[in-house]
Protein backbone atom coordinates (compact mmCIF):
# COMPACT_ATOMS: atom_id res chain seq x y z
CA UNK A 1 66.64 96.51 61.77
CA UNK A 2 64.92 97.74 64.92
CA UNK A 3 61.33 97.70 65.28
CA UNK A 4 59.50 100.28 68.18
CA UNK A 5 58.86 97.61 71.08
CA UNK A 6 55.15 96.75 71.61
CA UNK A 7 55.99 96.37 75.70
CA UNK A 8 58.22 97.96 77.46
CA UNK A 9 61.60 95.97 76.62
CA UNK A 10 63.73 93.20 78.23
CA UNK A 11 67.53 93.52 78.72
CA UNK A 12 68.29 89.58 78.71
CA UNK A 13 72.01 89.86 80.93
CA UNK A 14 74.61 87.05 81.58
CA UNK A 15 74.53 86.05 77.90
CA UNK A 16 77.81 87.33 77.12
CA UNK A 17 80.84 84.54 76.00
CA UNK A 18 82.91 86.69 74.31
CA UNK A 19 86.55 84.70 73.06
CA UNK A 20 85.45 81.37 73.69
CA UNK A 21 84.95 80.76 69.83
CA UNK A 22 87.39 81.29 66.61
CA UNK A 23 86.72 83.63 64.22
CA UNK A 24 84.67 81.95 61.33
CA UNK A 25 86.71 83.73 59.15
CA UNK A 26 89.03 81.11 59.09
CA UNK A 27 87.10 78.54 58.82
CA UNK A 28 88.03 77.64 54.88
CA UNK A 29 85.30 75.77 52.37
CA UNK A 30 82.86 75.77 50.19
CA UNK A 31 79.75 77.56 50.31
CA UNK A 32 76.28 75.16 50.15
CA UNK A 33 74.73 78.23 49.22
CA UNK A 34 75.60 81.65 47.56
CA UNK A 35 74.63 84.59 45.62
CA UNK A 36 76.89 86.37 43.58
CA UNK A 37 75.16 89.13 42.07
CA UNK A 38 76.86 88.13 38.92
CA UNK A 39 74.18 87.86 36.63
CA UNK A 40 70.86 90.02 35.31
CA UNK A 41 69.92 93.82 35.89
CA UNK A 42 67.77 93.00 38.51
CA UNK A 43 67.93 90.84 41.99
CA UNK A 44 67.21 86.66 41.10
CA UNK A 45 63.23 86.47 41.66
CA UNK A 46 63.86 83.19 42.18
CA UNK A 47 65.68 84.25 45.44
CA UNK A 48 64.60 87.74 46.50
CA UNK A 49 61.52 89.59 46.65
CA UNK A 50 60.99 93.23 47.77
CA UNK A 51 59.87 95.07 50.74
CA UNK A 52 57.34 98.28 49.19
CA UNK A 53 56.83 101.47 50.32
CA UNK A 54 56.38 102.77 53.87
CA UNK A 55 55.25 99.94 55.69
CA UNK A 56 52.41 97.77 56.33
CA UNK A 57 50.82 100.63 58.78
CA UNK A 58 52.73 103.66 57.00
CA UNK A 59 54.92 103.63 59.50
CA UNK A 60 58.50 103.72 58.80
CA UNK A 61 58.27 100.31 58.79
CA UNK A 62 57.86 100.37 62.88
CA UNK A 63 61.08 102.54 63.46
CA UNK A 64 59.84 106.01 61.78
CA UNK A 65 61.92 105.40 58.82
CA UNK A 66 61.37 107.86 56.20
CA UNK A 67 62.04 106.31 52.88
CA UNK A 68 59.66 104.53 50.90
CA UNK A 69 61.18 101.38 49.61
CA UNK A 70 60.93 100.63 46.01
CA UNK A 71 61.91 98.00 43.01
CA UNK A 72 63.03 100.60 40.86
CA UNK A 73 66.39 100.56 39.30
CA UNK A 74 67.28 103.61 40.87
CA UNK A 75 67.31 102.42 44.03
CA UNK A 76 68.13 98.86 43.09
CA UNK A 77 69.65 96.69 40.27
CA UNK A 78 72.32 94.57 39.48
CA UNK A 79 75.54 96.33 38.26
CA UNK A 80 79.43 94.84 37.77
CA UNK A 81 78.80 91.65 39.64
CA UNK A 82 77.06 93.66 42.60
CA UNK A 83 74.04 94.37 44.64
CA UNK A 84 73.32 98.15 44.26
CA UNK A 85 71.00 99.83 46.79
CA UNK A 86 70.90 103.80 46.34
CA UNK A 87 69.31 106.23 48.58
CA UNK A 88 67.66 108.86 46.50
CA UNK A 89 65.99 112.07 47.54
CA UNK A 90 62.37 113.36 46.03
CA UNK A 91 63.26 116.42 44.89
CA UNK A 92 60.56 119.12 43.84
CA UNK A 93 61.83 122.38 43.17
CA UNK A 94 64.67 122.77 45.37
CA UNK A 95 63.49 121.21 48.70
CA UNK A 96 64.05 117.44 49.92
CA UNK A 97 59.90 116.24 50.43
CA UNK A 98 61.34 112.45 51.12
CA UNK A 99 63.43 109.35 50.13
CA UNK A 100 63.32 106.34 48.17
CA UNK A 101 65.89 102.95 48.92
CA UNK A 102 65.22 99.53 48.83
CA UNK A 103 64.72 96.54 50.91
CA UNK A 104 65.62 92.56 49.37
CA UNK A 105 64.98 89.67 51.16
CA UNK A 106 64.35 86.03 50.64
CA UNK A 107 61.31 85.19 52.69
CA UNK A 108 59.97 82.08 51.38
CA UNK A 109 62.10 81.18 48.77
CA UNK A 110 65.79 80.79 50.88
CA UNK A 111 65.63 80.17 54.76
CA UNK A 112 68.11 78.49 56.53
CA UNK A 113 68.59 77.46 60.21
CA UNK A 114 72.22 77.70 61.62
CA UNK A 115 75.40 77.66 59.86
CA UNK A 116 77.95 80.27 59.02
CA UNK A 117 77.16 83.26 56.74
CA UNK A 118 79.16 85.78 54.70
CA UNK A 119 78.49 88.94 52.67
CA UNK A 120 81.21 91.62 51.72
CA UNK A 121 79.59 94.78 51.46
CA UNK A 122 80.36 98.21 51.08
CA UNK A 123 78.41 101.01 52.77
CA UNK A 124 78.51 104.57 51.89
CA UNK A 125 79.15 107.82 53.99
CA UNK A 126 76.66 107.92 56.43
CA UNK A 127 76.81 111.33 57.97
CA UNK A 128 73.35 111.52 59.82
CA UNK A 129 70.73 109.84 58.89
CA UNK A 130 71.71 106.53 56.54
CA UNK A 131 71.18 103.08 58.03
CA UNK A 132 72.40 100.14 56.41
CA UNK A 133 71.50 97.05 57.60
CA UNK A 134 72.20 92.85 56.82
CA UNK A 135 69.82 90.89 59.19
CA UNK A 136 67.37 87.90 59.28
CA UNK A 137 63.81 87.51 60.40
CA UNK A 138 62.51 84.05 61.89
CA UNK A 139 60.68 82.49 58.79
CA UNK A 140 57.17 82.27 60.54
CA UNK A 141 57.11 86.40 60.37
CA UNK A 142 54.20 86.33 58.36
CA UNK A 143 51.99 84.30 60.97
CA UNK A 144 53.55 85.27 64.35
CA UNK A 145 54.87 88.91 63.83
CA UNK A 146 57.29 90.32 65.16
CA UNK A 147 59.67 89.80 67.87
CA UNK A 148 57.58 87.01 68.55
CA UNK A 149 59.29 85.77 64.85
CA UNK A 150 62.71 86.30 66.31
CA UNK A 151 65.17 88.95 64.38
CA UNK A 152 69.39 88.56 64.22
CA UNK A 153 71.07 91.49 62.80
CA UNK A 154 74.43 91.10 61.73
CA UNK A 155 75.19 94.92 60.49
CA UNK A 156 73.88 97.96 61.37
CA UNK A 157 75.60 101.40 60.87
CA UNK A 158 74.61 104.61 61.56
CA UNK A 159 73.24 104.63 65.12
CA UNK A 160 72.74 108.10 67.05
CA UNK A 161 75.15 107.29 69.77
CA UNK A 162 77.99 106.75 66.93
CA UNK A 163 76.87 110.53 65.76
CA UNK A 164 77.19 111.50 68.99
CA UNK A 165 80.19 110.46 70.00
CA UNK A 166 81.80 112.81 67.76
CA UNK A 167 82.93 113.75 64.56
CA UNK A 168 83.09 110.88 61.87
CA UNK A 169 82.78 107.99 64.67
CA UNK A 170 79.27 107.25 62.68
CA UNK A 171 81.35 105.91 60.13
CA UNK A 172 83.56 103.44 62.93
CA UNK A 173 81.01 101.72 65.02
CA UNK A 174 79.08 98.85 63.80
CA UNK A 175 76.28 96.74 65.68
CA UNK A 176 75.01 93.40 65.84
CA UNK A 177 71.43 92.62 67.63
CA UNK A 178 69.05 90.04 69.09
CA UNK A 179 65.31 90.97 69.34
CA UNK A 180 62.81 88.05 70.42
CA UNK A 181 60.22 87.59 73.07
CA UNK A 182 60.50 86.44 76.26
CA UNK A 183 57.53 85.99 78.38
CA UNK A 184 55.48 87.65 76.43
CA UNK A 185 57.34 90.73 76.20
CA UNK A 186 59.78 92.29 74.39
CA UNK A 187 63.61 90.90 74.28
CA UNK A 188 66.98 92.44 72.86
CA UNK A 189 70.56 91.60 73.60
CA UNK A 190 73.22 94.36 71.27
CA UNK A 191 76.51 94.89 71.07
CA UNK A 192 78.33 97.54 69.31
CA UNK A 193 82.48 97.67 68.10
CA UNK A 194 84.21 101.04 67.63
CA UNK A 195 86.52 100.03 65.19
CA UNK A 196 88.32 103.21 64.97
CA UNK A 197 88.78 102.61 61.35
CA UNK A 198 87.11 104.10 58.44
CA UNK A 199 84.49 101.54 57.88
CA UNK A 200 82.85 103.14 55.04
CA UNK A 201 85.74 103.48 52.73
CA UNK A 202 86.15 99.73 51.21
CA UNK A 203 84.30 96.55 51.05
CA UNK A 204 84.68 94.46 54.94
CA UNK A 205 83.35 91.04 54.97
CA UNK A 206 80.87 90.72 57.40
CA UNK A 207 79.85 87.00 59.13
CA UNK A 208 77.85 85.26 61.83
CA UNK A 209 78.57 81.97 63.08
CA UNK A 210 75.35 80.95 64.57
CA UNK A 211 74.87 77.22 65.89
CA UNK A 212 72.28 75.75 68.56
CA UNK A 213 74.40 77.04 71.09
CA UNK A 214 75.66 80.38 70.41
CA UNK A 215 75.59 83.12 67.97
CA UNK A 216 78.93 85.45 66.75
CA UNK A 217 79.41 87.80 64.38
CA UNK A 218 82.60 89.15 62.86
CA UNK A 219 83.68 92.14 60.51
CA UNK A 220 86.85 91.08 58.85
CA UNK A 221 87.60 88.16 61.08
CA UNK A 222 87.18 90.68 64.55
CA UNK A 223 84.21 89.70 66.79
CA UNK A 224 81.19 92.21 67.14
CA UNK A 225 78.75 90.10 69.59
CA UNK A 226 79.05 86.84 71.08
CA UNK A 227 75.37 86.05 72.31
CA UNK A 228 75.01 82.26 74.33
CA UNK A 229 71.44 81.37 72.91
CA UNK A 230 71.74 77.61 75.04
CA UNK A 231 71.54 79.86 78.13
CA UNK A 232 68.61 79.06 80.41
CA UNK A 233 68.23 82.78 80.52
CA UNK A 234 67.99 83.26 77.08
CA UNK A 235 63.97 82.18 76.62
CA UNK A 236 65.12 82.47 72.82
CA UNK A 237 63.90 79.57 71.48
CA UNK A 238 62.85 82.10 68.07
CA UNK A 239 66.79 81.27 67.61
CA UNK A 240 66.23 77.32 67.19
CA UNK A 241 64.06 78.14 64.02
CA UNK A 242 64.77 78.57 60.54
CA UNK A 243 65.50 82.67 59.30
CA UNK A 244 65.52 84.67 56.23
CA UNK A 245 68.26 87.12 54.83
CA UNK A 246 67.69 90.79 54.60
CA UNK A 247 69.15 93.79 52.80
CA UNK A 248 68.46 97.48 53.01
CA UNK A 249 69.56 100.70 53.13
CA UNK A 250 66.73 103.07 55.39
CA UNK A 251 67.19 107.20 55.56
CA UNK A 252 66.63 108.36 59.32
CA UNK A 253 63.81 106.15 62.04
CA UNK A 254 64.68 105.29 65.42
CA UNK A 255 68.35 103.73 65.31
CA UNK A 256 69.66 106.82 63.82
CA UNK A 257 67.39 109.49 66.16
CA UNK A 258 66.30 110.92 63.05
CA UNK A 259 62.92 111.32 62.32
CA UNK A 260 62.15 114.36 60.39
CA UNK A 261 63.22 115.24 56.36
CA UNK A 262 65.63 118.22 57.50
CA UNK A 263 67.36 116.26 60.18
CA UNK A 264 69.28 114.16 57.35
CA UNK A 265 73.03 115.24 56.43
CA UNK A 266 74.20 112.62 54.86
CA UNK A 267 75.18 113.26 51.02
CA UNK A 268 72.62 111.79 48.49
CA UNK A 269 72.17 110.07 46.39
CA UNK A 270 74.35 107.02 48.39
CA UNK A 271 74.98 103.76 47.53
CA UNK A 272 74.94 100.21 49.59
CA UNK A 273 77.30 97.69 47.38
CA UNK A 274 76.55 94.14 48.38
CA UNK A 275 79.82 91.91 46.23
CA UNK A 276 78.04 88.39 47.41
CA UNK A 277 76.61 86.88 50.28
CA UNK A 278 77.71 82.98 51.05
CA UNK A 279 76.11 80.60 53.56
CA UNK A 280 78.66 77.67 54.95
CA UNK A 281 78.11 74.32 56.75
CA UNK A 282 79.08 74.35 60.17
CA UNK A 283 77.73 71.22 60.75
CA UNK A 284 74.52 72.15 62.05
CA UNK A 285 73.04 73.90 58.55
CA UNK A 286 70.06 73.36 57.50
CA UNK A 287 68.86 75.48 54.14
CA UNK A 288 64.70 75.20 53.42
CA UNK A 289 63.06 77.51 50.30
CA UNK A 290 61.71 77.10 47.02
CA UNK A 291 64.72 78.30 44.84
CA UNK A 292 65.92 74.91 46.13
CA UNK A 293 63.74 73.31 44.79
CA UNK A 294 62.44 69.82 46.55
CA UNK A 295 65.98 68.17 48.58
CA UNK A 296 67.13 65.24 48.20
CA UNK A 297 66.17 62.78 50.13
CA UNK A 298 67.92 62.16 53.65
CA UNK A 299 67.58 61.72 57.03
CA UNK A 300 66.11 64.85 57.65
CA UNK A 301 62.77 63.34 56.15
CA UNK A 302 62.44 61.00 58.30
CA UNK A 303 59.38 60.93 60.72
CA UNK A 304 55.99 59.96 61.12
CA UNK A 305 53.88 60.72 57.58
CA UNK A 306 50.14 60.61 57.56
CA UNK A 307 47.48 61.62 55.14
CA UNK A 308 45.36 64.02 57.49
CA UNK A 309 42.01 63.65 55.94
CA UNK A 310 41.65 59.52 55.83
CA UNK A 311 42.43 57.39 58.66
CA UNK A 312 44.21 53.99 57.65
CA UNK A 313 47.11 55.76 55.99
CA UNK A 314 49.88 55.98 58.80
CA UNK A 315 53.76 55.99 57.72
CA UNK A 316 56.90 55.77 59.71
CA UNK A 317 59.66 56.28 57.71
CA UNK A 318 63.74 56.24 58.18
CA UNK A 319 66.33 57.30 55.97
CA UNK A 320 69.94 56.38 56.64
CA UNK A 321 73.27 55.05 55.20
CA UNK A 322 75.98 52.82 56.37
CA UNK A 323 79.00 51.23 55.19
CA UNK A 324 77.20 48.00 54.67
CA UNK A 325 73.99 48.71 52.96
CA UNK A 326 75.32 52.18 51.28
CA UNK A 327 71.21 54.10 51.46
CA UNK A 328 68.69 53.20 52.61
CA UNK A 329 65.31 53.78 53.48
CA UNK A 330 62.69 51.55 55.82
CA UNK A 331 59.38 52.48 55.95
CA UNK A 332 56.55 50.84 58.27
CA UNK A 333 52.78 51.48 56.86
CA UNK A 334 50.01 51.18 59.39
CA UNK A 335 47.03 50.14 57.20
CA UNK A 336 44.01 47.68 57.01
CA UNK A 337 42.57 44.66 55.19
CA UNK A 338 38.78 44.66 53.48
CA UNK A 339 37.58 43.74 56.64
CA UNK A 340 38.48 46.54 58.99
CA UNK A 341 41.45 44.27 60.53
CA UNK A 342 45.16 46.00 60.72
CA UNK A 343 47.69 45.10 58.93
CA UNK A 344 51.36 46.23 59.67
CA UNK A 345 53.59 46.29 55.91
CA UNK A 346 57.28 46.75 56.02
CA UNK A 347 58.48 48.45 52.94
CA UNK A 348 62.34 49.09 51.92
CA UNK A 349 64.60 50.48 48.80
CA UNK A 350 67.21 53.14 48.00
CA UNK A 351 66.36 56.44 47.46
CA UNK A 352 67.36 57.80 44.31
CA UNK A 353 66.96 61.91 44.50
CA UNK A 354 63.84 62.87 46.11
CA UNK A 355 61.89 59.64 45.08
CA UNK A 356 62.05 55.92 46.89
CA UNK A 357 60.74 53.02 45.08
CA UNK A 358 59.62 50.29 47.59
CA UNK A 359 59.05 46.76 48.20
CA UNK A 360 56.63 45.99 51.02
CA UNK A 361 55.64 42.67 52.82
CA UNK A 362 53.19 42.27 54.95
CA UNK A 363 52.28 39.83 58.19
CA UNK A 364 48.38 38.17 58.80
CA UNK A 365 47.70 37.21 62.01
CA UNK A 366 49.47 40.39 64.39
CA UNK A 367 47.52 41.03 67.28
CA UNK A 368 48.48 44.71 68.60
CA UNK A 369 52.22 44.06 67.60
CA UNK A 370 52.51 40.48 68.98
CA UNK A 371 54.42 38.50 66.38
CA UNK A 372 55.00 35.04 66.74
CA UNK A 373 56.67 33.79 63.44
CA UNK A 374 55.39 30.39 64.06
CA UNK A 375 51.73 31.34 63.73
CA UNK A 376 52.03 34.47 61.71
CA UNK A 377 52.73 34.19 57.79
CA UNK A 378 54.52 36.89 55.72
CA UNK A 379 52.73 37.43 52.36
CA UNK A 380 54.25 40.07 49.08
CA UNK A 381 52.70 43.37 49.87
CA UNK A 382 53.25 45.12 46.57
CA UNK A 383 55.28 48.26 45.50
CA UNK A 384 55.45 52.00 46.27
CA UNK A 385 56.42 55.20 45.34
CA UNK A 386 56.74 57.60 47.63
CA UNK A 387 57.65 61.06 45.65
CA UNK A 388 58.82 64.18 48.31
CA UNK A 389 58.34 67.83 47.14
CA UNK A 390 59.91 68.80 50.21
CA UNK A 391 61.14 67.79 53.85
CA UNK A 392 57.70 68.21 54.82
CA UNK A 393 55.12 67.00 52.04
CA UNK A 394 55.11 64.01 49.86
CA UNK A 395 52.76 61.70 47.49
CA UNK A 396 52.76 58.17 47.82
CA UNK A 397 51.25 55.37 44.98
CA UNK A 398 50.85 51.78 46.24
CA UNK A 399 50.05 49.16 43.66
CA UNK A 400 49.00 45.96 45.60
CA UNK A 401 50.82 42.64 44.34
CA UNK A 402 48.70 39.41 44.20
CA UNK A 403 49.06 38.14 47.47
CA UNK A 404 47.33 41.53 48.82
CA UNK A 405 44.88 40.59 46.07
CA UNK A 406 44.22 37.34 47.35
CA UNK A 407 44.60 37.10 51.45
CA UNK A 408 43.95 41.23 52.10
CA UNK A 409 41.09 42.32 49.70
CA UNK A 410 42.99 44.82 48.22
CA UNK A 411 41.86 44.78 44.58
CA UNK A 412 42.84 48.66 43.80
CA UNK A 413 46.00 50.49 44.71
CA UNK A 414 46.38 53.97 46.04
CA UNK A 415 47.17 57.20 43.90
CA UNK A 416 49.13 59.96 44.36
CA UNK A 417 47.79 60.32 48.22
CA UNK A 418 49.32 63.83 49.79
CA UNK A 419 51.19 62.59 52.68
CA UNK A 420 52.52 65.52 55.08
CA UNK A 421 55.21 65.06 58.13
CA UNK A 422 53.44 64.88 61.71
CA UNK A 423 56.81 64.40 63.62
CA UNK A 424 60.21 64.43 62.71
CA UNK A 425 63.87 62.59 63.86
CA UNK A 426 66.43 64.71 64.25
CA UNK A 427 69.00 64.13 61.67
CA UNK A 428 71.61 65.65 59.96
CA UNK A 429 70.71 67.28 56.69
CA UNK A 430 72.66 64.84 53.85
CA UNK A 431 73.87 61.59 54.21
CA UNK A 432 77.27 61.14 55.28
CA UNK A 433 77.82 57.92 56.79
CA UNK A 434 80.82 59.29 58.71
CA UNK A 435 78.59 61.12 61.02
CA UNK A 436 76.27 58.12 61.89
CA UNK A 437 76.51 55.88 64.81
């Protein structure tokens, strides 16, 4: 969805690659992720959350929209294994005095960061004045704003050049959009296809291939926009970050040029149908949210772990598998003695879901890292527990062993200490030891 620029706007050119990559259409597997609308009366709340009334400022949302949006089940509910979002007009008397539509999205609770995603939806007669929309926000919206939070819009339908253009070409042309900023200013790369096909007449599966490269975006297998987000030129880097999934249906604002009740044709009440929306590996995914509930652990956790308000609790910690060992994680624990000294532990186990049990050892007698095994003795350092809730926090429990007891002064073990990820390894997001060197 377009937003009214707060600078006077970019045109990022050169980006263009268009038929340098397949159709994702035919790229044939399982989803890691999907919704099917097959359940309920009402969206998942575990997944989506709504988007009410006119906007934060009473603006149209940014783009002099004139609905408000709403969670009632006349504008949206769950209905034969579909998404239903309905347009309605406030009627009093006889005379239109505004709209009502809704707006889902998953902010918070299902992000993801590339990889290939689907939805087959059905839009409705647009006429002038509907605007449909399937599109992602960056997942940081709520602390950077927008287009600093980057936006990638995968449908749009009802723009004012398509009613322009002539009679019933509203209903043919369908856009796909970058909006970012660049510099400090505004940024937007589009690209519209004139199908010359009914669009509005049957469900058309709608995808976008997006890896760290380059973006695509498809309706029915034929490309919309190919947008190169590795260019130099691009200043995108909002397109390196985890997004959010968005569905609406708005009634007039900028995109469709109209802004006032009587400019809007289109026949209401009118109904969005989304059938599901899928997200696919394509071998850069990477999903985040709490209706995932805390990931199992991989290599995507490891990274340097601290516990930001003690000193003497400093983790590095690698998680990897190989053909030998199977799992596997290593973790080094930068601690000290009763004294004040250092002491570097080595811990290792499997990890089993999102917890790893550990066994540590530890060396006396390391002078910043030197180790000579001739003068330096290895003593039992105890056991661990280091539970993750996510890729990003954890709690770790240490209960010393005797030897710690004994040579290191430490009589009591450690608790449940919030741990939280300082710097992270760039990994794939599950094991597979096929794509390990």
């Amino acid at each position: 969805m377009l937003r009214a620029p707060i600078s006077p706007p970019i045109f990022v050119s050169g980006l263009l690659t268009a038929g340098l990559f397949a159709s994702a259409a035919a790229m044939a597997q399982d989803p890691v992720w999907s919704e099917e609308f097959d359940s309920g009366s009402q969206p998942n709340e575990d997944v989506w959350t709504y988007d009410i009334g006119n906007g934060p400022n009473n603006d149209g949302w940014g783009n002099w929209e004139l609905q408000d949006y709403t969670n009632n089940p006349q504008n949206v509910k769950i209905e034969d294994g579909k998404l239903i979002i309905t347009a309605v007009p406030n009627i009093v008397g006889e005379e239109v005095v505004g709209f009502t539509s809704a707006r889902i999205k998953t902010q918070d609770k299902l992000m993801f960061k590339y990889g290939r995603i689907e939805a087959r939806i059905k839009v409705p007669n647009l006429e002038r004045g509907l605007w449909p929309a399937f599109w992602l926000l960056g997942s940081n919206f709520a602390d950077v704003g927008w287009p600093a939070s980057g936006e990638l819009d995968i449908l749009e339908m009802g723009m004012l050049s398509a009613i322009q253009a002539g009679e019933g070409k509203v209903n043919e042309w369908v856009a796909s959009a970058a909006h970012w900023e660049s510099g400090g200013n505004y940024a937007y790369y589009s690209r519209t296809l004139e199908s010359g096909v009914n669009l509005t007449d049957e469900f058309h599966v709608l995808t976008m291939d997006w890896t760290p490269s380059t973006i695509t975006t498809y309706i029915d297998g034929e490309e919309i926009w190919p947008f190169d987000i590795g260019n130099s030129n691009c200043n995108c880097d909002e397109f390196q970050k985890p997004h959010f999934m968005i569905l609406n249906m708005a009634v007039g604002g900028t995109f469709t040029g109209m802004r006032s009740i009587g400019a809007i044709t289109a026949t209401l009440p009118a109904t969005m149908e989304v059938d599901w929306v899928r997200i696919y590996d394509n071998g850069y995914t990477e999903l985040y949210g709490s209706s995932l509930g805390a990931p199992d652990i991989g290599p995507a956790h490891s990274g340097s772990w601290y516990n930001p308000d003690q000193t003497g609790h400093g983790f590095s910690m690698e998680f990897t598998e190989t053909d030998e060992l199977g799992r596997i994680a290593v973790v080094y624990w930068y601690t000290y003695d009763d004294q004040g000294n250092p002491i570097f532990m080595v811990g290792n186990g499997v990890p089993n879901g999102t917890r790893v049990e550990l066994n540590f050892f530890a060396y006396k007698g390391m002078v910043y890292g030197e180790f000579d095994p001739d003068t330096n003795n290895d003593y039992d350092g105890g056991t661990a527990v280091i539970d993750f809730s996510d890729r990003e926090n954890a709690v770790f429990s240490y209960t010393p062993s005797q030897d710690m007891i004994d040579y290191f002064g430490h009589t009591t073990g450690v608790e449940n200490l919030p741990l939280v990820k300082l710097l992270g390894i760039p990994a794939d997001l599950n094991f597979s030891s096929d794509t390990l060197d």
